[in-house]
PDB file of N, CA and C in Angstrom:
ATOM      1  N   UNK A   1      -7.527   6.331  37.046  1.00  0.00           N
ATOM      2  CA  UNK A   1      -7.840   7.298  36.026  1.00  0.00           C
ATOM      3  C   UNK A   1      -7.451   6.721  34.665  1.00  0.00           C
ATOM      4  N   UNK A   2      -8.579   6.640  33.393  1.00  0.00           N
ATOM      5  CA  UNK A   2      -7.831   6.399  32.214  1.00  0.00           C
ATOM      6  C   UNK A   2      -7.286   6.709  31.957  1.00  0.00           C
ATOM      7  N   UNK A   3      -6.015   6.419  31.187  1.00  0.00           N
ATOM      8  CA  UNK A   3      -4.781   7.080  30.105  1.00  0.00           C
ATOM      9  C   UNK A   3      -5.183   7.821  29.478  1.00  0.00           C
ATOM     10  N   UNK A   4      -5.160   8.694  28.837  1.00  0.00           N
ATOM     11  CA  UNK A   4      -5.257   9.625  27.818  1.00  0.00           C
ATOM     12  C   UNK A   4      -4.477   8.916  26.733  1.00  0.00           C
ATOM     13  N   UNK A   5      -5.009   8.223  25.281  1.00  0.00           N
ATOM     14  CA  UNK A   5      -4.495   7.662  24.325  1.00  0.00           C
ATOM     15  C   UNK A   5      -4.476   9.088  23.543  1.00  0.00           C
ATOM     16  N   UNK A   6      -5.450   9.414  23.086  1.00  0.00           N
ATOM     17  CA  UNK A   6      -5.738  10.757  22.358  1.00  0.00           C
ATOM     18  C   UNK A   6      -4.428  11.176  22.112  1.00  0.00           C
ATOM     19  N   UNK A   7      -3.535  11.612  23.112  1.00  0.00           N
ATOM     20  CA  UNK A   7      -2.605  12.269  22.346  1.00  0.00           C
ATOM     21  C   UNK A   7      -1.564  11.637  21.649  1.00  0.00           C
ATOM     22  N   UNK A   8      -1.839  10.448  21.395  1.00  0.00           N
ATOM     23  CA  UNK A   8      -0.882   9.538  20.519  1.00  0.00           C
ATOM     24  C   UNK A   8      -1.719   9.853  19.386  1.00  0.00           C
ATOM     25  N   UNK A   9      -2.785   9.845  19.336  1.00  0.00           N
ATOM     26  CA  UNK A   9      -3.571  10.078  17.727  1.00  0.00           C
ATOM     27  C   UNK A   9      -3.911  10.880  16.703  1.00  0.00           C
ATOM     28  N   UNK A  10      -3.684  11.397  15.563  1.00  0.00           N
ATOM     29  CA  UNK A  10      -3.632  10.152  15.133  1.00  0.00           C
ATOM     30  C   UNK A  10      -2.322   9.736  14.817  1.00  0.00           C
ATOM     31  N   UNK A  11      -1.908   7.811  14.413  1.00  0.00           N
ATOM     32  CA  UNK A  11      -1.084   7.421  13.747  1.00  0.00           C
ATOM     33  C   UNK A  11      -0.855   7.990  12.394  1.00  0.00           C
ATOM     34  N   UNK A  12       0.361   7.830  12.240  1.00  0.00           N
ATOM     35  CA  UNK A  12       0.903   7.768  10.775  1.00  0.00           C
ATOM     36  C   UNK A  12       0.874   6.348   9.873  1.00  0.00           C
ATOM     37  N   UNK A  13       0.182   6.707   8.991  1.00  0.00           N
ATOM     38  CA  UNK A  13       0.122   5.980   8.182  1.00  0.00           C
ATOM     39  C   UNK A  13       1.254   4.349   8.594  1.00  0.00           C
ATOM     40  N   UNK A  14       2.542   4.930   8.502  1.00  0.00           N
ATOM     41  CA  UNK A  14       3.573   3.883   8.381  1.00  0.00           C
ATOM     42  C   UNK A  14       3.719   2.836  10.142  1.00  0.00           C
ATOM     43  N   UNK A  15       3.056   4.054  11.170  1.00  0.00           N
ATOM     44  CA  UNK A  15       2.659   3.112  12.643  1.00  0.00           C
ATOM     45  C   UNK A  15       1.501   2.469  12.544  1.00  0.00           C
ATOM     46  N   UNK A  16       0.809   3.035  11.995  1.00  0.00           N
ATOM     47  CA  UNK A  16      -0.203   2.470  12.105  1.00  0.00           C
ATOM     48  C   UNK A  16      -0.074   0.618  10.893  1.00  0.00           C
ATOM     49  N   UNK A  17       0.392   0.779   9.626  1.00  0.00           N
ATOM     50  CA  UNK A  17       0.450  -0.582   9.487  1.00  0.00           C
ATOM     51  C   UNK A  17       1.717  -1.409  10.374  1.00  0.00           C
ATOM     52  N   UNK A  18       2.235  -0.519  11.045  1.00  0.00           N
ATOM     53  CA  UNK A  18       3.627  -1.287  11.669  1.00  0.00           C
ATOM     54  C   UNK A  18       2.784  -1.908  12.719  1.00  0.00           C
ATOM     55  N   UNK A  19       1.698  -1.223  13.718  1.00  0.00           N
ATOM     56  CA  UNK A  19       1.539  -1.886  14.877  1.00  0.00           C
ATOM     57  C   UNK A  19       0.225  -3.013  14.325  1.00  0.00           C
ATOM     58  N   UNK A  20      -0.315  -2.438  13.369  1.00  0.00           N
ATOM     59  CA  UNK A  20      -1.247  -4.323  12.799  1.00  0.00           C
ATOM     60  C   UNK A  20      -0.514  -4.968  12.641  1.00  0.00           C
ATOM     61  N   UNK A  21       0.706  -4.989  11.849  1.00  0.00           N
ATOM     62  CA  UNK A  21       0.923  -6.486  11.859  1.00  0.00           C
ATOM     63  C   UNK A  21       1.687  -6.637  12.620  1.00  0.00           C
ATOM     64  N   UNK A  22       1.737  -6.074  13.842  1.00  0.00           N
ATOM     65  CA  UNK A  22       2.417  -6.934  15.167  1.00  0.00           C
ATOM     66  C   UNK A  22       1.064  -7.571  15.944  1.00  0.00           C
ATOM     67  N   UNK A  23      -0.167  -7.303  15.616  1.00  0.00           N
ATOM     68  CA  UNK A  23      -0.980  -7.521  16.168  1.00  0.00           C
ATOM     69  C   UNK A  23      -1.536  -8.945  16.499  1.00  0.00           C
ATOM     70  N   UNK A  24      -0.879  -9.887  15.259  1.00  0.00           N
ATOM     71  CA  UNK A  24      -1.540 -11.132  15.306  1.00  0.00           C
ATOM     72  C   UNK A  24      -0.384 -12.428  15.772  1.00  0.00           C
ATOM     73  N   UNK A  25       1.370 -11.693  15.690  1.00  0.00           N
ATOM     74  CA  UNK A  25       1.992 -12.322  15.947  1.00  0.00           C
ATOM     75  C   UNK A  25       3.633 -11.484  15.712  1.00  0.00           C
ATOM     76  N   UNK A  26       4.608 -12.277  16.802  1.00  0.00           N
ATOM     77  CA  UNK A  26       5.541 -11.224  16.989  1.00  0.00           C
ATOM     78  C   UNK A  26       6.478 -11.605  14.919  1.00  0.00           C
ATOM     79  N   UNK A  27       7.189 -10.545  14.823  1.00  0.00           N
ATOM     80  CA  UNK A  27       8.079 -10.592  13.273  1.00  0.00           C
ATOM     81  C   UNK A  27       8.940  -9.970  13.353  1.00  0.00           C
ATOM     82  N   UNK A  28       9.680 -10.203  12.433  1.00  0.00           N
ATOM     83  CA  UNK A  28      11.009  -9.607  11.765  1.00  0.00           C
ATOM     84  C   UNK A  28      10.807  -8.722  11.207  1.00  0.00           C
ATOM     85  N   UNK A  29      11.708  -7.674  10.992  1.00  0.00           N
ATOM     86  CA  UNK A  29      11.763  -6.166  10.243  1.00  0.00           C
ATOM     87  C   UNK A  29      11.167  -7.132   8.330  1.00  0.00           C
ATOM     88  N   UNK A  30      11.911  -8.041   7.841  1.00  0.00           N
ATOM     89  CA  UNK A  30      11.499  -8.096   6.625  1.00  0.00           C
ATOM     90  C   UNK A  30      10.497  -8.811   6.331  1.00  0.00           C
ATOM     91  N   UNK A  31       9.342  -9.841   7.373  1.00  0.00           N
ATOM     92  CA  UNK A  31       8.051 -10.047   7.628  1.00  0.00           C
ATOM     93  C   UNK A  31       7.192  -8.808   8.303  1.00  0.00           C
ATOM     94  N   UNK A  32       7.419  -7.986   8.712  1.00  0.00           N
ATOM     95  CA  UNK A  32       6.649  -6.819   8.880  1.00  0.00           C
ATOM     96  C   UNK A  32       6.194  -5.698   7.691  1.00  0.00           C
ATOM     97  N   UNK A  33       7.575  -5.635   7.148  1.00  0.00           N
ATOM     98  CA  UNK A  33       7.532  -5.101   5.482  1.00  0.00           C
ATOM     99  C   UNK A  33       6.566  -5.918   4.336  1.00  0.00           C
ATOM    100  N   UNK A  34       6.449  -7.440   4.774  1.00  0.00           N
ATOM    101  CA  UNK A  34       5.656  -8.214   3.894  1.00  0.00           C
ATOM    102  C   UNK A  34       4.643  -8.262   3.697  1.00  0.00           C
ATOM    103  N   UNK A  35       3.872  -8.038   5.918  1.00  0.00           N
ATOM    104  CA  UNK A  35       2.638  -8.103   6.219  1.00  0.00           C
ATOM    105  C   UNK A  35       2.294  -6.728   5.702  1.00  0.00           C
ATOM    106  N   UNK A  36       2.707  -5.510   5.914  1.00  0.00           N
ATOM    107  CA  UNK A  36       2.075  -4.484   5.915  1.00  0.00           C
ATOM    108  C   UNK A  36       1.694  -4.439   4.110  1.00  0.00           C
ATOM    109  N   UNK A  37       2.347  -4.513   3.279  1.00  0.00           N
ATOM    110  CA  UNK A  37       2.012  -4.920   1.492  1.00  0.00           C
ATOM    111  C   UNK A  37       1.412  -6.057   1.655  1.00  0.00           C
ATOM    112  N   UNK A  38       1.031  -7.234   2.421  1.00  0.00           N
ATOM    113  CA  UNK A  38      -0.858  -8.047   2.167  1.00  0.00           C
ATOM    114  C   UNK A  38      -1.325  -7.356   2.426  1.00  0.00           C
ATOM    115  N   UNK A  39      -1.166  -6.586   3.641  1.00  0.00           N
ATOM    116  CA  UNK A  39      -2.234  -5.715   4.917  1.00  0.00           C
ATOM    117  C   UNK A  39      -2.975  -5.141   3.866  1.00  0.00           C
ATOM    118  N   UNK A  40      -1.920  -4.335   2.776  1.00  0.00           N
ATOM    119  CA  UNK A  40      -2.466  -3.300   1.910  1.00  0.00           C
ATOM    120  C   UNK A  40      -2.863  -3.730   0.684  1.00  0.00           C
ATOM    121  N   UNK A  41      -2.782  -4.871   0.705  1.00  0.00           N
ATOM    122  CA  UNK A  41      -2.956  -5.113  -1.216  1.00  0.00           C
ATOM    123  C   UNK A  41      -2.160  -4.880  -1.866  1.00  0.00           C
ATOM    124  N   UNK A  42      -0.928  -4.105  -1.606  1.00  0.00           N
ATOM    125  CA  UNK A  42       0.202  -3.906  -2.579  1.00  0.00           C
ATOM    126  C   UNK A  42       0.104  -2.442  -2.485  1.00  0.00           C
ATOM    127  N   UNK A  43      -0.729  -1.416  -2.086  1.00  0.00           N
ATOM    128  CA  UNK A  43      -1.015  -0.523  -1.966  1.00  0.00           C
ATOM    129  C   UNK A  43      -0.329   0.570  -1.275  1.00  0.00           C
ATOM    130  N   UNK A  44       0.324   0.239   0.353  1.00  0.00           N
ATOM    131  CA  UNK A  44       1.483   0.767   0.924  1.00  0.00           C
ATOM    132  C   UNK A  44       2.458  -0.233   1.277  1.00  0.00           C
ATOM    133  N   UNK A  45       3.734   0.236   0.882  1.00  0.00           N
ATOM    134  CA  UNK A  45       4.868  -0.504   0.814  1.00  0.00           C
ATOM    135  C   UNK A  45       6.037   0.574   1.456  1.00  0.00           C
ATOM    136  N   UNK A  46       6.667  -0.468   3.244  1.00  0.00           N
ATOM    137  CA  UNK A  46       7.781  -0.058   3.858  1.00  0.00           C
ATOM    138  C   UNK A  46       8.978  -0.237   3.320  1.00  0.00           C
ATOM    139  N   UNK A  47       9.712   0.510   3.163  1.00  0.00           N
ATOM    140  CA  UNK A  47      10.836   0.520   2.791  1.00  0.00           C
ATOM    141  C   UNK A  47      11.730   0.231   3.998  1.00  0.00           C
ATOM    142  N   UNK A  48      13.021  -0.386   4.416  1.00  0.00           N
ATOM    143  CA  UNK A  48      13.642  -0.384   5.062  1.00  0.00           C
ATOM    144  C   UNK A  48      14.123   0.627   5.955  1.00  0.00           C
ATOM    145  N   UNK A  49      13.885   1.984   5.544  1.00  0.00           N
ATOM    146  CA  UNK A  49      14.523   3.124   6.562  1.00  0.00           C
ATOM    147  C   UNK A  49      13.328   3.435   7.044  1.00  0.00           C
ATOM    148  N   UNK A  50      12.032   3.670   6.505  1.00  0.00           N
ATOM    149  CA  UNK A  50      11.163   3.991   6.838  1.00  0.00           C
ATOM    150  C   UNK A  50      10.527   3.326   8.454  1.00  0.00           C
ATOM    151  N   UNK A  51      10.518   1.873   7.612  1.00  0.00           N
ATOM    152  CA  UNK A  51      10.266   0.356   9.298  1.00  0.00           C
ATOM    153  C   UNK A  51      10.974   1.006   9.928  1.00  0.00           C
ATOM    154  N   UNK A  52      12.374   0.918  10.307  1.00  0.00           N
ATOM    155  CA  UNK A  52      13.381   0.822  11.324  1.00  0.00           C
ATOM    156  C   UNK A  52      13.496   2.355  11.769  1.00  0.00           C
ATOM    157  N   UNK A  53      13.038   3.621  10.938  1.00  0.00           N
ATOM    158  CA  UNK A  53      12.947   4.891  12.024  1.00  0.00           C
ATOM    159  C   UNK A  53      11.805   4.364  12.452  1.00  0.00           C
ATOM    160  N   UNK A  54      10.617   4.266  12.302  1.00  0.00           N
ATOM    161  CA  UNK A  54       9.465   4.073  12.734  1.00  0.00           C
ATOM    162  C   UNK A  54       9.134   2.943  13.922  1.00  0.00           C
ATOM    163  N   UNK A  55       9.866   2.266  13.900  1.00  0.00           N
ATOM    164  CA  UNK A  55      10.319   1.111  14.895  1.00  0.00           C
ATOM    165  C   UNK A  55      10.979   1.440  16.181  1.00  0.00           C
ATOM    166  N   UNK A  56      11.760   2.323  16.136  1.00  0.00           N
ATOM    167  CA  UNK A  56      12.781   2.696  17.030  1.00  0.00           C
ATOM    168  C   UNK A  56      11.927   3.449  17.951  1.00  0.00           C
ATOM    169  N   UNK A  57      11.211   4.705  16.884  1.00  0.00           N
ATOM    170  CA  UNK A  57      10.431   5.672  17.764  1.00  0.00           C
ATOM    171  C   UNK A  57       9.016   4.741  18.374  1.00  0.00           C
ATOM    172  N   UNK A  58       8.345   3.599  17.964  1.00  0.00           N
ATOM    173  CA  UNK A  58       7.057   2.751  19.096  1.00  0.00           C
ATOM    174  C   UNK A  58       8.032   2.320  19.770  1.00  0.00           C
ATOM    175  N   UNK A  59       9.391   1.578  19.615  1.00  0.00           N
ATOM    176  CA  UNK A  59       9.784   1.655  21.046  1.00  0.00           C
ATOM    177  C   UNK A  59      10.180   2.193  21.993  1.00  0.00           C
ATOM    178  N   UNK A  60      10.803   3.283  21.688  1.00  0.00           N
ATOM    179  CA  UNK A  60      10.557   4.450  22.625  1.00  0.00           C
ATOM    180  C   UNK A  60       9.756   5.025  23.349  1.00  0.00           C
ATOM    181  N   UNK A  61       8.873   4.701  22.773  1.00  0.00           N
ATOM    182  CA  UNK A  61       7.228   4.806  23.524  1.00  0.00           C
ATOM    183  C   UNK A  61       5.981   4.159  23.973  1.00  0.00           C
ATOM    184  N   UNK A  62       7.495   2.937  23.657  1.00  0.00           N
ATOM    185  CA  UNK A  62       6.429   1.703  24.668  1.00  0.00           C
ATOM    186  C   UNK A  62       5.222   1.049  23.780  1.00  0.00           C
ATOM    187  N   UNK A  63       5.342   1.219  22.484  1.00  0.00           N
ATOM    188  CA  UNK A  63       4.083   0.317  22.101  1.00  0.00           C
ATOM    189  C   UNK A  63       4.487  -0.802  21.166  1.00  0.00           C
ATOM    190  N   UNK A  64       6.605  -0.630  21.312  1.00  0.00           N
ATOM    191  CA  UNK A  64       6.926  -1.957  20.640  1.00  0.00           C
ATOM    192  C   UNK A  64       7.615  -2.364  21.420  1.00  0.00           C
ATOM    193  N   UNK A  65       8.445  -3.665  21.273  1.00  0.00           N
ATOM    194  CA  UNK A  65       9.300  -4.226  22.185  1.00  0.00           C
ATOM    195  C   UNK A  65       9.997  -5.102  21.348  1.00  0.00           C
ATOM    196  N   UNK A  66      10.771  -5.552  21.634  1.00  0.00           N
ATOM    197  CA  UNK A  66      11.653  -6.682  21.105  1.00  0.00           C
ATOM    198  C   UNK A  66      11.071  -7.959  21.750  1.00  0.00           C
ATOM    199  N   UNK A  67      11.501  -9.148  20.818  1.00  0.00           N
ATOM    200  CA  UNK A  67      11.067 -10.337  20.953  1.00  0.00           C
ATOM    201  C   UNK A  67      12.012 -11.313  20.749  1.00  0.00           C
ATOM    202  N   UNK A  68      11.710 -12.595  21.824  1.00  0.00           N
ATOM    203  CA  UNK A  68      12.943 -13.519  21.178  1.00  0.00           C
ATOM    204  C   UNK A  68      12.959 -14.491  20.518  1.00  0.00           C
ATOM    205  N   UNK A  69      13.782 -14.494  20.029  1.00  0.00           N
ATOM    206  CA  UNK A  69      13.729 -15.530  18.323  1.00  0.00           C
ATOM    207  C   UNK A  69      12.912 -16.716  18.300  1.00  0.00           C
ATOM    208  N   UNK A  70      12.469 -17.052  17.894  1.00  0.00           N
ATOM    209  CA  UNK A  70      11.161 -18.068  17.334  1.00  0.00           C
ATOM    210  C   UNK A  70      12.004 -19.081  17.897  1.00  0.00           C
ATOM    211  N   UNK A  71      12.929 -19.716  17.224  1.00  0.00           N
ATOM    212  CA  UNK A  71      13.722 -21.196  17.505  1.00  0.00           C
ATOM    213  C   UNK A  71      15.334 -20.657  17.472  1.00  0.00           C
ATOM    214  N   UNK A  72      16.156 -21.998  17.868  1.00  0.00           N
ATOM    215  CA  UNK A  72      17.475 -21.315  17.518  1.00  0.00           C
ATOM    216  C   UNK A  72      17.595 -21.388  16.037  1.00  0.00           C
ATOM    217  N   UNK A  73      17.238 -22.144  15.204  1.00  0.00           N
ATOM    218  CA  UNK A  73      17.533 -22.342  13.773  1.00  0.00           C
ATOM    219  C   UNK A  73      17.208 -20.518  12.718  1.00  0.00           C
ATOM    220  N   UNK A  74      16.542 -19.943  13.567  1.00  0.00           N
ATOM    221  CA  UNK A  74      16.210 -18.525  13.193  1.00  0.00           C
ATOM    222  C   UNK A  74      18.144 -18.267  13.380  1.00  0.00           C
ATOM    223  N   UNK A  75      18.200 -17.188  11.863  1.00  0.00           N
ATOM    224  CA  UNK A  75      19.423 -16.618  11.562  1.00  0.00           C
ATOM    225  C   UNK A  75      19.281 -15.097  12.902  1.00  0.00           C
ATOM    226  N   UNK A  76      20.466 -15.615  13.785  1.00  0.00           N
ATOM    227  CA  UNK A  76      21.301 -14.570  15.011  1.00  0.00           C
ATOM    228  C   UNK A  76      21.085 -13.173  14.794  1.00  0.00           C
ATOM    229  N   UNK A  77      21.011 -12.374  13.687  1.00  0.00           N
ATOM    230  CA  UNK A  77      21.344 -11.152  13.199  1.00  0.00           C
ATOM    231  C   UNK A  77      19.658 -10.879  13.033  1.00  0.00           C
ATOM    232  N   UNK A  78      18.563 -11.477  12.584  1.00  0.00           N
ATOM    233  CA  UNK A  78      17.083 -11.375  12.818  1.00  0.00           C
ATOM    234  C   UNK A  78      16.438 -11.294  14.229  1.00  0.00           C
ATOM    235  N   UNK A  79      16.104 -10.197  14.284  1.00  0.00           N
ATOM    236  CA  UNK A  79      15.504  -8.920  15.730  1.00  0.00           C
ATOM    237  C   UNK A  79      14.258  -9.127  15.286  1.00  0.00           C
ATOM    238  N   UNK A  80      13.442  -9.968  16.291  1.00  0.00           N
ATOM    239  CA  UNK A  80      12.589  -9.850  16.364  1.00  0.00           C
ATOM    240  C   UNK A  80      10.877  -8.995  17.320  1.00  0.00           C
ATOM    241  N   UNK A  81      10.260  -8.510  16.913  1.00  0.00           N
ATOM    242  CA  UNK A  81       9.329  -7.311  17.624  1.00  0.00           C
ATOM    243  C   UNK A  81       7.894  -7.760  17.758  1.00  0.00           C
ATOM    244  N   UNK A  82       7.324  -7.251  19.253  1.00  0.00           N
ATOM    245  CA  UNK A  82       6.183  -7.454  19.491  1.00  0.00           C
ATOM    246  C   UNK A  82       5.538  -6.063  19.742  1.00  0.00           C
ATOM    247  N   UNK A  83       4.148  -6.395  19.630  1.00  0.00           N
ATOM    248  CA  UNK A  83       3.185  -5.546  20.256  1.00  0.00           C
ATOM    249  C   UNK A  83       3.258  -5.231  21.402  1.00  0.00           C
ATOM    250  N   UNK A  84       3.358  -4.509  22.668  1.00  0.00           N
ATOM    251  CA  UNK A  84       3.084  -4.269  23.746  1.00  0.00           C
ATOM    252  C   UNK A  84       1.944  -4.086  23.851  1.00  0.00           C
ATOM    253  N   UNK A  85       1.236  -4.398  25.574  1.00  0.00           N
ATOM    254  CA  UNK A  85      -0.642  -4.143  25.722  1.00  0.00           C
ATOM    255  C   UNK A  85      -0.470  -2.785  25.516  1.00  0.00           C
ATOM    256  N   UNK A  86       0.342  -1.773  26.022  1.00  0.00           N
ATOM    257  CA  UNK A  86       0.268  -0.734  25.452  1.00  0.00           C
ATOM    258  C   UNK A  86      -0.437   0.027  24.092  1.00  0.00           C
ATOM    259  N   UNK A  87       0.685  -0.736  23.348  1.00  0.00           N
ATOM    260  CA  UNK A  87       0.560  -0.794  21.518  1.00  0.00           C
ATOM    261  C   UNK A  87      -0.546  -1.408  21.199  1.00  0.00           C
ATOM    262  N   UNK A  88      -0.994  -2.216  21.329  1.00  0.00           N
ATOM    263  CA  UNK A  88      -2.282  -2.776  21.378  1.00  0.00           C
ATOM    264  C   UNK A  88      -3.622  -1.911  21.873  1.00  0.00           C
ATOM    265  N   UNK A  89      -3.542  -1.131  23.130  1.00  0.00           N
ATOM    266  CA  UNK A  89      -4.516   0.293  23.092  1.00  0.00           C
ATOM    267  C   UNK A  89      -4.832   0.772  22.173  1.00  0.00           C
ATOM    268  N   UNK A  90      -3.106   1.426  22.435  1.00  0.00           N
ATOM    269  CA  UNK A  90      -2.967   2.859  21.009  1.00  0.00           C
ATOM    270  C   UNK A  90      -3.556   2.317  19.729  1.00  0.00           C
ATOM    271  N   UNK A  91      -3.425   1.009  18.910  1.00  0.00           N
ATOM    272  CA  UNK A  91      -3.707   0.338  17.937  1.00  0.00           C
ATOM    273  C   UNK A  91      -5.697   0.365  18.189  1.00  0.00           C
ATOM    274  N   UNK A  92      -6.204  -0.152  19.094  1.00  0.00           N
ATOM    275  CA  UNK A  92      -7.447  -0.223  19.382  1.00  0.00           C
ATOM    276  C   UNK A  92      -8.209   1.217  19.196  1.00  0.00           C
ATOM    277  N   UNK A  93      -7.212   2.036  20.171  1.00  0.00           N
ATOM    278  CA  UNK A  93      -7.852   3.424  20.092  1.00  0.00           C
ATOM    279  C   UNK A  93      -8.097   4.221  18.584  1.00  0.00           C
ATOM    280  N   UNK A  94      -6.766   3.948  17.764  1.00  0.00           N
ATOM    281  CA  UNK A  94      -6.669   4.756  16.984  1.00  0.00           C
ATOM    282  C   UNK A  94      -8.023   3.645  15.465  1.00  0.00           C
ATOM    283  N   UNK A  95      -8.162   2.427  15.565  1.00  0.00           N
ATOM    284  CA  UNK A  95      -9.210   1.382  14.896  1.00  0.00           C
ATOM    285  C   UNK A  95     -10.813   2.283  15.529  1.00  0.00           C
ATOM    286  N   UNK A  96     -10.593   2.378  16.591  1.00  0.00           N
ATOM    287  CA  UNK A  96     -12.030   3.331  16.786  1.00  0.00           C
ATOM    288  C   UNK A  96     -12.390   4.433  16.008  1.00  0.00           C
ATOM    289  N   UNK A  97     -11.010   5.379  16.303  1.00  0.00           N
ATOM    290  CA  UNK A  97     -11.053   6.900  15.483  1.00  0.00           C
ATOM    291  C   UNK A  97     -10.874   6.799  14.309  1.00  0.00           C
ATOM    292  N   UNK A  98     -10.839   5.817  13.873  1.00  0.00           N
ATOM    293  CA  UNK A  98     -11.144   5.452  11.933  1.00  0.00           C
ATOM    294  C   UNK A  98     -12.052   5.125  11.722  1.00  0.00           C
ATOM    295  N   UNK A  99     -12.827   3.886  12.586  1.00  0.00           N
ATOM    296  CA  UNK A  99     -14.597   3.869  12.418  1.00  0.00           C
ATOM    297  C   UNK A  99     -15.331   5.181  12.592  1.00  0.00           C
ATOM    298  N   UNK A 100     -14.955   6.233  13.687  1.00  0.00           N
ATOM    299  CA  UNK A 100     -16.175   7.104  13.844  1.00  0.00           C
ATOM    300  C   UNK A 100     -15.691   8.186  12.579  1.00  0.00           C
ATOM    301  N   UNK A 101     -14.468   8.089  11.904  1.00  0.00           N
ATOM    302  CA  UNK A 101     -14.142   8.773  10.654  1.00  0.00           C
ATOM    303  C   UNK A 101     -15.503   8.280   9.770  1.00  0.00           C
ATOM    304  N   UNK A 102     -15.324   7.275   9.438  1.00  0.00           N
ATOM    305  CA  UNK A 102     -15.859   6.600   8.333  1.00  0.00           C
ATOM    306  C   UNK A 102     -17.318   6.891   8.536  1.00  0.00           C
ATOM    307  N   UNK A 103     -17.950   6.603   9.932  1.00  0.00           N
ATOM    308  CA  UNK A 103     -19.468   6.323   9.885  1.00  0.00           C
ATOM    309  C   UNK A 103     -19.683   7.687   9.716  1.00  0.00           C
ATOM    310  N   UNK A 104     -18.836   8.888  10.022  1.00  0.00           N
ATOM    311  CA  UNK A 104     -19.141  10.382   9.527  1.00  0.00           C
ATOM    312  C   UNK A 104     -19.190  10.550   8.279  1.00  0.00           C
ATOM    313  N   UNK A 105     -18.177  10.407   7.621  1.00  0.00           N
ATOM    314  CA  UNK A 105     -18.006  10.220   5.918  1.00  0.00           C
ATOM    315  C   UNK A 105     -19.170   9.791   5.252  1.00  0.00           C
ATOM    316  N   UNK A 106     -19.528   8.384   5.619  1.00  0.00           N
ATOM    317  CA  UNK A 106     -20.677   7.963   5.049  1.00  0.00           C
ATOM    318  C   UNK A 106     -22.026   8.342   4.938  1.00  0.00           C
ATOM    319  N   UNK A 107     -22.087   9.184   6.369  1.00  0.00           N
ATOM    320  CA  UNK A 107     -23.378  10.011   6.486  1.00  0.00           C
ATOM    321  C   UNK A 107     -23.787  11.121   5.749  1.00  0.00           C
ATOM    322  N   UNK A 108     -22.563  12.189   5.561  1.00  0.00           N
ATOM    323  CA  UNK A 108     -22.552  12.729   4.559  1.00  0.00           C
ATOM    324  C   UNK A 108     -22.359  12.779   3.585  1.00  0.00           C
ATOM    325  N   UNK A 109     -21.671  11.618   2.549  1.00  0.00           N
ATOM    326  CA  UNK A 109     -21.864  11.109   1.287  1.00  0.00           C
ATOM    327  C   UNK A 109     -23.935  10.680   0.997  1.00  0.00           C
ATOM    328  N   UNK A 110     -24.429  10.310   2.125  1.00  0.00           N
ATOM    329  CA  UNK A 110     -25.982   9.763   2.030  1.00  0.00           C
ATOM    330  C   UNK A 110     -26.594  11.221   1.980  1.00  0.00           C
ATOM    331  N   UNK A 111     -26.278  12.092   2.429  1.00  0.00           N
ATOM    332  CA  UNK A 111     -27.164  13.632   2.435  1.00  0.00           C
ATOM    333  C   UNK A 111     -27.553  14.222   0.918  1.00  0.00           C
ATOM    334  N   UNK A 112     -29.087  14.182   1.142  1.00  0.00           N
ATOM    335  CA  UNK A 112     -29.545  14.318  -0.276  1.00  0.00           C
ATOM    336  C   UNK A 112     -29.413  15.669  -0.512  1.00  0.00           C
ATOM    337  N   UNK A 113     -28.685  16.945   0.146  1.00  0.00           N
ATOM    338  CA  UNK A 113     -28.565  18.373  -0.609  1.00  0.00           C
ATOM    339  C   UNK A 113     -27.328  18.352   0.483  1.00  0.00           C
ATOM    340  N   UNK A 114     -26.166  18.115   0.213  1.00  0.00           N
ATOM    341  CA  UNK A 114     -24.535  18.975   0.421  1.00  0.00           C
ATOM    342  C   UNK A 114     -25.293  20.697   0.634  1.00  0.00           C
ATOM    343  N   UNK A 115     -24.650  20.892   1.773  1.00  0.00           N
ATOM    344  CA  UNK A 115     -24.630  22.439   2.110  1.00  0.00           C
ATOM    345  C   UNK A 115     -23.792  23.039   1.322  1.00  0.00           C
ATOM    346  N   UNK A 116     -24.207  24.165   0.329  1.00  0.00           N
ATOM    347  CA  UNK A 116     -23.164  24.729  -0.059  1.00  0.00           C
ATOM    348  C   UNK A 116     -22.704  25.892   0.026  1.00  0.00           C
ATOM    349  N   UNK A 117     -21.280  26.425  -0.258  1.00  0.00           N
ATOM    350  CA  UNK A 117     -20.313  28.041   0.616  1.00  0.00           C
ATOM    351  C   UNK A 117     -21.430  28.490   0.268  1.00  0.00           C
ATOM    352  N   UNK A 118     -21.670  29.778   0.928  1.00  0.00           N
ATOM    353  CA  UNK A 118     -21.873  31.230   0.353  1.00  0.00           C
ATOM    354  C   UNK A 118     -20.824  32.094   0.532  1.00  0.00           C
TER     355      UNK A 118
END
């Protein structure tokens, strides 16, 4: 039987750039903060309490995990985090329910008479 993702959806803003940029490779709390401001253009920016509640709760629920340190020369006190296939669903699922957002949006931005109240 499929999973039911649905009721993870939708993300919040701040999971949702947390689990892209685990998407392409595992990081550190202050390379995750970096990726998600390229992700955005400068546009949304994690703050430190924000990542690390938000972190705690995908792993709790299985769509983050911890990772182990790149090399030993990586500084001891740097925790590093992956995607789970899990997180990777939920991430897939919730990239769908933003396309069929959008291709709705767009359809009705193209409608040559907007219905309007009565």
């Amino acid at each position: 039987m499929p999973e039911d993702l649905g009721s993870f959806l939708p993300l919040s803003a701040a999971n949702l750039y947390i689990l892209f940029s685990l998407a392409a490779e595992d990081r550190h709390g202050y390379g995750i903060m970096q990726e998600v401001t390229r992700q955005s253009s400068g546009q949304y920016k994690l703050g430190p309490g924000t990542l690390y509640d938000n972190l705690q709760k995908l792993m709790n629920r299985g769509m983050v995990e911890d990772a182990p340190r790149r090399s030993a020369d990586d500084d001891p006190r740097r925790r590093y985090y992956r995607l789970t296939e899990f997180g990777r669903r939920i991430l897939a699922a919730e990239v769908a329910r933003l396309e069929d957002l959008v291709r709705e949006a767009k359809s009705h931005l193209r409608a040559p008479n907007p219905r309007r109240a009565t």
